[in-house]
Protein backbone atom coordinates (compact mmCIF):
# COMPACT_ATOMS: atom_id res chain seq x y z
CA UNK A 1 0.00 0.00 0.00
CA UNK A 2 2.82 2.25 0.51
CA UNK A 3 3.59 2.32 -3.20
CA UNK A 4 0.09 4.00 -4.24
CA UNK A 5 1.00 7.20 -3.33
CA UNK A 6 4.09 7.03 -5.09
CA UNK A 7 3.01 5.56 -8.23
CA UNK A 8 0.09 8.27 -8.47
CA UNK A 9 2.01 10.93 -7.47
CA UNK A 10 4.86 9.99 -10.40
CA UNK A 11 2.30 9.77 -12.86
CA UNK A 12 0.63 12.98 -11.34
CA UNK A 13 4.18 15.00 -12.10
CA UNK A 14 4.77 13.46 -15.42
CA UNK A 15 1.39 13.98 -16.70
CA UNK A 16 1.35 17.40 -15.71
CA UNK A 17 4.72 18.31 -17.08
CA UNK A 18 3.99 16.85 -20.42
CA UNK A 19 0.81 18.93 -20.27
CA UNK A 20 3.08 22.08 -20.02
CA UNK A 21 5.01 21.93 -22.29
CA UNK A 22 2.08 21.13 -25.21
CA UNK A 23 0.60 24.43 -23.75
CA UNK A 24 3.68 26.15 -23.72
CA UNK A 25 4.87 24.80 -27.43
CA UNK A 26 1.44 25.69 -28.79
CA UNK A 27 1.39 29.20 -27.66
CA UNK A 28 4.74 29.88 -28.94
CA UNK A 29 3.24 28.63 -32.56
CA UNK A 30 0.51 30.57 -32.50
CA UNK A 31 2.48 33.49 -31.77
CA UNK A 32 4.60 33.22 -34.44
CA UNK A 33 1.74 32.31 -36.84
CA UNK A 34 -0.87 34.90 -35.40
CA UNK A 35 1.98 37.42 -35.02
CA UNK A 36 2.86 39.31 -31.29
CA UNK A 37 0.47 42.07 -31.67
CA UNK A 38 -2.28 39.98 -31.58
CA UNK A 39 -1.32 37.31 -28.75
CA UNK A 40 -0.42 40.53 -26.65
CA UNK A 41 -4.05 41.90 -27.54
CA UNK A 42 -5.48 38.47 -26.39
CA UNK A 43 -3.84 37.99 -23.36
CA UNK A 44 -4.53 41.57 -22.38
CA UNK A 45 -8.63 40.72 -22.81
CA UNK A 46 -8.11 37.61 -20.96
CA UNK A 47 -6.32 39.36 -18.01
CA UNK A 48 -8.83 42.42 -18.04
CA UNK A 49 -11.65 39.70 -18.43
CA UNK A 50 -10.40 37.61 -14.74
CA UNK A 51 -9.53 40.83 -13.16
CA UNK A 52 -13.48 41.78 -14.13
CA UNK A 53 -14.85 38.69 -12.66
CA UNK A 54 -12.45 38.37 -9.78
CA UNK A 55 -13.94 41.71 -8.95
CA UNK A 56 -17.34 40.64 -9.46
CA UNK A 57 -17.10 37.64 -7.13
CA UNK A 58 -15.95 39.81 -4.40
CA UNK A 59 -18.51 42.26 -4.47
CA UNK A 60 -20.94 39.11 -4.27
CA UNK A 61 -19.50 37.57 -1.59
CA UNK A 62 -19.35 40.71 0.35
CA UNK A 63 -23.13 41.78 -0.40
CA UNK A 64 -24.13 37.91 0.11
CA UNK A 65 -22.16 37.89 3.70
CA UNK A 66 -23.95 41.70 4.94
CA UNK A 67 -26.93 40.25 4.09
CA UNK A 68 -26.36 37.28 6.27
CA UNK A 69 -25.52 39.50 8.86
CA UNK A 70 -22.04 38.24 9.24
CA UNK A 71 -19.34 40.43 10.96
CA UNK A 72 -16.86 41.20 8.74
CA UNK A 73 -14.96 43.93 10.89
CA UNK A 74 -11.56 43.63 11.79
């Protein structure tokens, strides 16, 4: 039983690193094949995009948790 943890974890790592670098090697083509402005224009939307929902989620929460009537005061 003491193998398990191993075994998974090992196939855990390698899966993961393989996973990497497909993401990694694919962005770099479509950089060169889409051209830098326009990977720099998409990542820019995607960043604005989780910065926009990131926000959204913690106005929620808050709202959600005052009207729950939890304390949230230091």
């Amino acid at each position: 039983m003491d193998w398990v943890p191993i075994a998974f974890g090992t196939f855990k790592v390698v899966a993961l690193v393989t996973a990497m670098f497909f993401a990694i090697k694919w962005h770099y083509d479509q950089g060169e094949k889409l051209g830098r402005q326009a990977v720099l224009r998409a990542g820019i939307k995607i960043t604005a995009g989780f910065v926009f929902a990131l926000t959204g989620v913690g106005l929620l929460v808050l709202v959600l948790s005052r009207m729950l009537g939890l304390d949230l005061s230091y």
